[in-house]
PDB file of N, CA and C in Angstrom:
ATOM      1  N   UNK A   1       0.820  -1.202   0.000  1.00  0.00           N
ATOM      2  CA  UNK A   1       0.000   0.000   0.000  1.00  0.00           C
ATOM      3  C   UNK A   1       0.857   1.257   0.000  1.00  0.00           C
ATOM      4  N   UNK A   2       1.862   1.448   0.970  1.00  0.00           N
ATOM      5  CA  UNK A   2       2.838   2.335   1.081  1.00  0.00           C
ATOM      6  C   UNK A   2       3.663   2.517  -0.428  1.00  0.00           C
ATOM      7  N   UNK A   3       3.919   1.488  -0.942  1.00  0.00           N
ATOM      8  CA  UNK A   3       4.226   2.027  -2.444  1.00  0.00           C
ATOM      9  C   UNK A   3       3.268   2.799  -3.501  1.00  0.00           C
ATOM     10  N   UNK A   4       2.400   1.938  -2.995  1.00  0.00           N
ATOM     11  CA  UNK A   4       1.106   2.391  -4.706  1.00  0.00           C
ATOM     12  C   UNK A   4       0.899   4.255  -4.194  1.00  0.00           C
ATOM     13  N   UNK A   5       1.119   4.346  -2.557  1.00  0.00           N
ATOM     14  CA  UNK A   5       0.852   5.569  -2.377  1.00  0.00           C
ATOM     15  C   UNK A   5       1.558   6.343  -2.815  1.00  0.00           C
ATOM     16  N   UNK A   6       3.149   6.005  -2.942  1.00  0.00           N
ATOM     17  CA  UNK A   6       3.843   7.124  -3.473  1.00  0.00           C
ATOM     18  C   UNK A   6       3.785   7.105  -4.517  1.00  0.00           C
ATOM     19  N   UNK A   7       3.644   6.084  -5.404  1.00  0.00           N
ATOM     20  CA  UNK A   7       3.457   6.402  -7.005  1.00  0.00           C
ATOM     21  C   UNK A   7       2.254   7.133  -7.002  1.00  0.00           C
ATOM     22  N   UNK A   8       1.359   7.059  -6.452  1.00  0.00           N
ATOM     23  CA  UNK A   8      -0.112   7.957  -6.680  1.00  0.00           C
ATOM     24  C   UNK A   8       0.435   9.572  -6.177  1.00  0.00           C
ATOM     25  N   UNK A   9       1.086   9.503  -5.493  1.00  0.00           N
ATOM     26  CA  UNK A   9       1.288  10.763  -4.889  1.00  0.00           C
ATOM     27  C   UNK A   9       2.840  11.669  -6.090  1.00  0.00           C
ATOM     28  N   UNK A  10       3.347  10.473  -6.677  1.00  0.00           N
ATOM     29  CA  UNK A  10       4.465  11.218  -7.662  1.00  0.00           C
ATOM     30  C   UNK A  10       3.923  11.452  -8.690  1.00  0.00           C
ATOM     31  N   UNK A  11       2.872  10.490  -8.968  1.00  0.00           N
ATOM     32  CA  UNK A  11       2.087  10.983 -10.582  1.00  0.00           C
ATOM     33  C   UNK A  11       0.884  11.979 -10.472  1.00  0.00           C
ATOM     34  N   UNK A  12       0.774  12.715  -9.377  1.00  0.00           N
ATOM     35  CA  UNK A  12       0.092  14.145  -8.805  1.00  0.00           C
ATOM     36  C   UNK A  12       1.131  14.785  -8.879  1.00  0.00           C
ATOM     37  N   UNK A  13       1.985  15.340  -8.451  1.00  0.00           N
ATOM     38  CA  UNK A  13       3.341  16.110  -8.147  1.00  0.00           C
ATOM     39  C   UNK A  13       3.706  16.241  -9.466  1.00  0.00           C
ATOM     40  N   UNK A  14       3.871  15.252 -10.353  1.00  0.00           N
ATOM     41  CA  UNK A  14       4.249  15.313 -11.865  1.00  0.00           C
ATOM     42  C   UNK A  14       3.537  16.144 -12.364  1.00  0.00           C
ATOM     43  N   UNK A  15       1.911  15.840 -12.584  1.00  0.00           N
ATOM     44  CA  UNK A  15       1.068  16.781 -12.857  1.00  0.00           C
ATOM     45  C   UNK A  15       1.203  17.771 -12.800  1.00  0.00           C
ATOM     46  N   UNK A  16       1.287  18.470 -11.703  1.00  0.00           N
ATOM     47  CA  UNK A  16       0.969  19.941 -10.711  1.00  0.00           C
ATOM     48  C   UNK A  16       2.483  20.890 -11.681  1.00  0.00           C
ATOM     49  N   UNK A  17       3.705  19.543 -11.428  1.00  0.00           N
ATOM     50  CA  UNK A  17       4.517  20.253 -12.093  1.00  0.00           C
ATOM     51  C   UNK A  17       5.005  20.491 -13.554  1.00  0.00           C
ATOM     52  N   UNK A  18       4.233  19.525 -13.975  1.00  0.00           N
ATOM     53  CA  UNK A  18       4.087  19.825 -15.773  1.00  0.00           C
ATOM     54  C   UNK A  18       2.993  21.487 -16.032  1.00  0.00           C
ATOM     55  N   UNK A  19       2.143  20.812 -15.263  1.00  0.00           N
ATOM     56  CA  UNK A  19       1.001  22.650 -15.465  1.00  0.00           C
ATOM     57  C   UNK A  19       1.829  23.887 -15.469  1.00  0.00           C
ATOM     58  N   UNK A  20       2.563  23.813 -13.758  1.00  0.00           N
ATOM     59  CA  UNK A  20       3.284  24.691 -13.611  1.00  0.00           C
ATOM     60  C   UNK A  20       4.600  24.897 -14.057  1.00  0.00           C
ATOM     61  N   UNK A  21       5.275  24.805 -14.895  1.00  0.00           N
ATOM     62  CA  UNK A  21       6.435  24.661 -15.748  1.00  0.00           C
ATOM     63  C   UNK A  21       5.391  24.970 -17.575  1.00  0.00           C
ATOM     64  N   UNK A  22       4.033  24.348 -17.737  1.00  0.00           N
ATOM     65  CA  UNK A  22       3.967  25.359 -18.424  1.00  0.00           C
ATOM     66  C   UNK A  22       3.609  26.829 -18.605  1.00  0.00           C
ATOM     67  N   UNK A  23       3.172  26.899 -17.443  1.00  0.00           N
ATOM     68  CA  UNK A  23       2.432  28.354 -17.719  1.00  0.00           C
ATOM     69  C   UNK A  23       3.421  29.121 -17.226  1.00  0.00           C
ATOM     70  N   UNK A  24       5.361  29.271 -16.518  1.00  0.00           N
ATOM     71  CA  UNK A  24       6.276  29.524 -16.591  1.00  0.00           C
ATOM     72  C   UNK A  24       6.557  30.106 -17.967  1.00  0.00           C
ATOM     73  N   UNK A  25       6.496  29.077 -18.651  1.00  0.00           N
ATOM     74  CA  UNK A  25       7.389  29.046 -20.370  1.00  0.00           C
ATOM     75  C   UNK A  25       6.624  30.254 -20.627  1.00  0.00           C
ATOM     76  N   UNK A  26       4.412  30.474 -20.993  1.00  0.00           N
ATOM     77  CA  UNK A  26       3.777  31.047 -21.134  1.00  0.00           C
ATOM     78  C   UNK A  26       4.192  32.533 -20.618  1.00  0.00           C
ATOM     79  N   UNK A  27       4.290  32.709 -19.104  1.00  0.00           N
ATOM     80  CA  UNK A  27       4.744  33.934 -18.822  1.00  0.00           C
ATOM     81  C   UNK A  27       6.595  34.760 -18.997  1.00  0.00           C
ATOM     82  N   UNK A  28       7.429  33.958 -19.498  1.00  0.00           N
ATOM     83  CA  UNK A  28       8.619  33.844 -19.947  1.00  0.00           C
ATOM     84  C   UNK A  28       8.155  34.496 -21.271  1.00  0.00           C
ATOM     85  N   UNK A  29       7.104  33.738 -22.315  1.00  0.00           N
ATOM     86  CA  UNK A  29       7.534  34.106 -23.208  1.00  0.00           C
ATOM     87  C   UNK A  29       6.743  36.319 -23.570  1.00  0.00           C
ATOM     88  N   UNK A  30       5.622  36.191 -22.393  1.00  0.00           N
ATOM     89  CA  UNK A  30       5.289  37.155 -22.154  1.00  0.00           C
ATOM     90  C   UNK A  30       6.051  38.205 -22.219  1.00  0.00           C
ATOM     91  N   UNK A  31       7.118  37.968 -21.285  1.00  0.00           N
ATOM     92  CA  UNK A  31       7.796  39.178 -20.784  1.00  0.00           C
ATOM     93  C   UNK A  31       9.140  39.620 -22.045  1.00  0.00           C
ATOM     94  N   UNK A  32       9.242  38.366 -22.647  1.00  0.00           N
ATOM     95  CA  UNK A  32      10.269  38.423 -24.114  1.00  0.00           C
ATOM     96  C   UNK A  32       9.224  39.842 -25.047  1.00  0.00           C
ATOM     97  N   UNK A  33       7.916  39.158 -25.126  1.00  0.00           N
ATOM     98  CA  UNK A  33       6.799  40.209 -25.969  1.00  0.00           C
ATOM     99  C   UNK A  33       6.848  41.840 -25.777  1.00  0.00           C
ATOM    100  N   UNK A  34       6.745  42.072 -24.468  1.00  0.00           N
ATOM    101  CA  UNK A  34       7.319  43.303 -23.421  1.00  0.00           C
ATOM    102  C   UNK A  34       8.535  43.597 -23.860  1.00  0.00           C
ATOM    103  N   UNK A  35       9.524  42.712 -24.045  1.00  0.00           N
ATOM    104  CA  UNK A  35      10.650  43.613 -24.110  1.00  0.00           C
ATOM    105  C   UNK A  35      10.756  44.307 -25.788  1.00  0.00           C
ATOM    106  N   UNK A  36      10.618  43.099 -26.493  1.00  0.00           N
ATOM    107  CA  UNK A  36      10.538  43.150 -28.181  1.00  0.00           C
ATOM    108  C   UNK A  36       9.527  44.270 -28.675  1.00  0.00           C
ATOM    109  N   UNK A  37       8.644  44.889 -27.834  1.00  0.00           N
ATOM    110  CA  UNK A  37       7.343  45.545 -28.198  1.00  0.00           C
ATOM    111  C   UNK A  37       5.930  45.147 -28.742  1.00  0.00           C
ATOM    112  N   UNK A  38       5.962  43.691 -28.615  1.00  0.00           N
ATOM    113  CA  UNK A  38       4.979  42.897 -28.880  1.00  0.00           C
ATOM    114  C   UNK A  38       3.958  42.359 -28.210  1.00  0.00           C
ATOM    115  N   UNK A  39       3.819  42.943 -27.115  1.00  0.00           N
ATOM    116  CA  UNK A  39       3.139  42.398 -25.948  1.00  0.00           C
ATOM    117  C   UNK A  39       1.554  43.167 -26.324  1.00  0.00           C
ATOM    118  N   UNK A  40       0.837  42.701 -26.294  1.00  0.00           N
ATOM    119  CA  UNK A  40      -0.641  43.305 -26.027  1.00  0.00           C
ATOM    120  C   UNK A  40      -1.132  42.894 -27.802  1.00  0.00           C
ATOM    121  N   UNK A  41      -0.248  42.081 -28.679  1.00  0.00           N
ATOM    122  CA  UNK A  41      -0.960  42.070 -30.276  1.00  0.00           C
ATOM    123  C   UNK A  41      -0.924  40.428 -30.451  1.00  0.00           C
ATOM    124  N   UNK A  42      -1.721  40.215 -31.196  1.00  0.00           N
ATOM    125  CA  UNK A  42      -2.418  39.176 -31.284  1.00  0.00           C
ATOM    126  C   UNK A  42      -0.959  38.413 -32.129  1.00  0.00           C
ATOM    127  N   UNK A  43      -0.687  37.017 -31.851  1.00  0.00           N
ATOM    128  CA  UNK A  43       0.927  36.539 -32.469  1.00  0.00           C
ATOM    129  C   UNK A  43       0.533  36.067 -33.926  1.00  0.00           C
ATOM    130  N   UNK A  44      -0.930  35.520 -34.231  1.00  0.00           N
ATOM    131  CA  UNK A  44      -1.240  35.062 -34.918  1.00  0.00           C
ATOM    132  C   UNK A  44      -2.016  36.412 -36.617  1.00  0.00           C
ATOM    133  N   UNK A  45      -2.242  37.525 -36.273  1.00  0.00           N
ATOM    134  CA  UNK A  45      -2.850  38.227 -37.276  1.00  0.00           C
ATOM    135  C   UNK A  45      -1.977  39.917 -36.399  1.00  0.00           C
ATOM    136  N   UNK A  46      -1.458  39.933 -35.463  1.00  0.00           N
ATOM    137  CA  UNK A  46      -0.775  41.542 -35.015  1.00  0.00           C
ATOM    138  C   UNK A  46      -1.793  42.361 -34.773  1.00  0.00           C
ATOM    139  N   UNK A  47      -3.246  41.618 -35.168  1.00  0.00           N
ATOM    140  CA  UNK A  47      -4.348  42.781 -34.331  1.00  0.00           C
ATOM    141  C   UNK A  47      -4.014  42.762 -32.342  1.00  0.00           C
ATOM    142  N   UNK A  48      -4.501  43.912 -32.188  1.00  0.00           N
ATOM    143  CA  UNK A  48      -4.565  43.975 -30.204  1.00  0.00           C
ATOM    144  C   UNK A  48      -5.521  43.244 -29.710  1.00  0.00           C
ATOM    145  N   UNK A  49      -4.951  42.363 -28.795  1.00  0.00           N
ATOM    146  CA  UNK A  49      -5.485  41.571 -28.056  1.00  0.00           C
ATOM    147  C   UNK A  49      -6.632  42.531 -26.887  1.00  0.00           C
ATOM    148  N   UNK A  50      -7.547  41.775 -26.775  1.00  0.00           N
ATOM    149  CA  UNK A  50      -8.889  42.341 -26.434  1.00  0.00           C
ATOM    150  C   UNK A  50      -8.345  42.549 -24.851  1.00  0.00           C
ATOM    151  N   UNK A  51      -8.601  43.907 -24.027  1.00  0.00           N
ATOM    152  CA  UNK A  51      -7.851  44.402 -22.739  1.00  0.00           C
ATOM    153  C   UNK A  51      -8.427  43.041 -21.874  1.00  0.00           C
ATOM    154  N   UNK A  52      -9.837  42.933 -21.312  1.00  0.00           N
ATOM    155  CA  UNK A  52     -10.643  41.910 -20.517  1.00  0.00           C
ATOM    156  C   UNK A  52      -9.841  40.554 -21.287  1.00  0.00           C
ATOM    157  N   UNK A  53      -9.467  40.135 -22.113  1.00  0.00           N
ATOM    158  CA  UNK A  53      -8.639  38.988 -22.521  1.00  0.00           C
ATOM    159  C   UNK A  53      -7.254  38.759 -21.521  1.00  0.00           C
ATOM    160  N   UNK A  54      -6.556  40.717 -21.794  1.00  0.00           N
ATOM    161  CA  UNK A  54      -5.517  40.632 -20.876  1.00  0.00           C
ATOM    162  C   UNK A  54      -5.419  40.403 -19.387  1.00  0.00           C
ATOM    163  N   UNK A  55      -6.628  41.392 -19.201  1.00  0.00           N
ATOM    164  CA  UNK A  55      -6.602  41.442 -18.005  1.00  0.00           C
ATOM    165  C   UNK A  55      -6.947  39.575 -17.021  1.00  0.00           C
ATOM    166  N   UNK A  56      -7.656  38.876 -17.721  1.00  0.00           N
ATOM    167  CA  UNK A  56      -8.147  37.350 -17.420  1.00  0.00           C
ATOM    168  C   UNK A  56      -6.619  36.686 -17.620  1.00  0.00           C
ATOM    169  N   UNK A  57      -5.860  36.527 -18.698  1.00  0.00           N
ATOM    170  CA  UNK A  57      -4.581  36.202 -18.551  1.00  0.00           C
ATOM    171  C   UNK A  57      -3.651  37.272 -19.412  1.00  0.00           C
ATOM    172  N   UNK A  58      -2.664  37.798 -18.858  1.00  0.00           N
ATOM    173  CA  UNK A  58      -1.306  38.557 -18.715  1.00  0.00           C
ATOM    174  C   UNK A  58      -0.694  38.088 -19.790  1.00  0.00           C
ATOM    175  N   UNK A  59      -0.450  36.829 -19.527  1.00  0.00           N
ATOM    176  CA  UNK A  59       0.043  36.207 -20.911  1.00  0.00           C
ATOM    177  C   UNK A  59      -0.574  35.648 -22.161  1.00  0.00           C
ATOM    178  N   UNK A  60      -1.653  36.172 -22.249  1.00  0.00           N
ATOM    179  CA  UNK A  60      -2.187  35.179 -23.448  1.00  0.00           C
ATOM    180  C   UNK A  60      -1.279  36.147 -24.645  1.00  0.00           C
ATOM    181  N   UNK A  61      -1.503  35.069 -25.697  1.00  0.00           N
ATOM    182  CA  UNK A  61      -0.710  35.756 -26.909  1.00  0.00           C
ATOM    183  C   UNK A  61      -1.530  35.660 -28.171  1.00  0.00           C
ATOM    184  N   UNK A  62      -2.668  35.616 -27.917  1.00  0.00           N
ATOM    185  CA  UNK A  62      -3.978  35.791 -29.151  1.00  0.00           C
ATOM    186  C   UNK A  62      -5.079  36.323 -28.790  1.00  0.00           C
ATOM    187  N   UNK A  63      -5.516  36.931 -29.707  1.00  0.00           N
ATOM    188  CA  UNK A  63      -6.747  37.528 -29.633  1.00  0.00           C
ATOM    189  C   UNK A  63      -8.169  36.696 -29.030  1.00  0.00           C
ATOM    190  N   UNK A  64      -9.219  37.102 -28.742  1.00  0.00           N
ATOM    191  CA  UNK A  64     -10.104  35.894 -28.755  1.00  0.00           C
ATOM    192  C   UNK A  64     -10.507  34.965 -29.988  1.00  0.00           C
ATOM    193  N   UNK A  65     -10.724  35.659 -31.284  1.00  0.00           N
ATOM    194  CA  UNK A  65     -10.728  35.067 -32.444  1.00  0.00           C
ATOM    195  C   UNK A  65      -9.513  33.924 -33.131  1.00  0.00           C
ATOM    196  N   UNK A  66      -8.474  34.411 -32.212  1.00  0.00           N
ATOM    197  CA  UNK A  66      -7.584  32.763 -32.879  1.00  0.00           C
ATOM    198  C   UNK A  66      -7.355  32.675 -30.957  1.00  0.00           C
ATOM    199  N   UNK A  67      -8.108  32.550 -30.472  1.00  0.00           N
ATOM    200  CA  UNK A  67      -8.184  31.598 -28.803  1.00  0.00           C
ATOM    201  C   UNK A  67      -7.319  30.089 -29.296  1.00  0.00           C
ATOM    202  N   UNK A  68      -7.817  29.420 -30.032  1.00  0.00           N
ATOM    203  CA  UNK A  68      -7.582  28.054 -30.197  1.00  0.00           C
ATOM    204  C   UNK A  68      -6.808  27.742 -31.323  1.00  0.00           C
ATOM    205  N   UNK A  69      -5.956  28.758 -32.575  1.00  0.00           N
ATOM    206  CA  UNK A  69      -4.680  28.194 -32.892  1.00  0.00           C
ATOM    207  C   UNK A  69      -3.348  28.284 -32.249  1.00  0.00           C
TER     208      UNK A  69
END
C-alpha cells in the first residue's frame, strides 16, 4: 500500500509540475513580448489583443478570435 501511495502521490506532483512549468514558459515568453514591443498584439494576425482577454490572462498571446490556434 505504502508504495502504490507514493506512485499515486508522484504521478500528482508530476502533474501539478508539468502545469506549472507550463504556464512559466507562457509567462517567460510574455515578458520576451514586453521587451521586443509585442506584448498586447495578437501573435497570430498583429491585431490587439482584447484588454478583458488581458486582463483574465497577462500572458495570453492571441486575440479571442484565434483563442484556439
Amino acid at each position: 500500500n505504502d508504495q502504490a501511495d507514493l506512485m499515486e502521490s508522484y504521478s500528482e506532483n508530476n502533474a501539478i509540475l508539468t502545469d506549472l512549468e507550463l504556464r512559466y514558459n507562457t509567462v517567460l515568453a510574455a515578458l520576451s513580448r514586453i521587451e521586443d514591443g509585442t506584448y498586447g498584439k495578437c501573435k497570430v494576425d498583429g491585431s490587439d489583443i482584447e484588454p478583458e482577454r488581458l486582463d483574465a490572462d497577462p500572458a495570453a498571446s492571441t486575440c479571442k478570435t484565434h483563442l484556439n490556434d
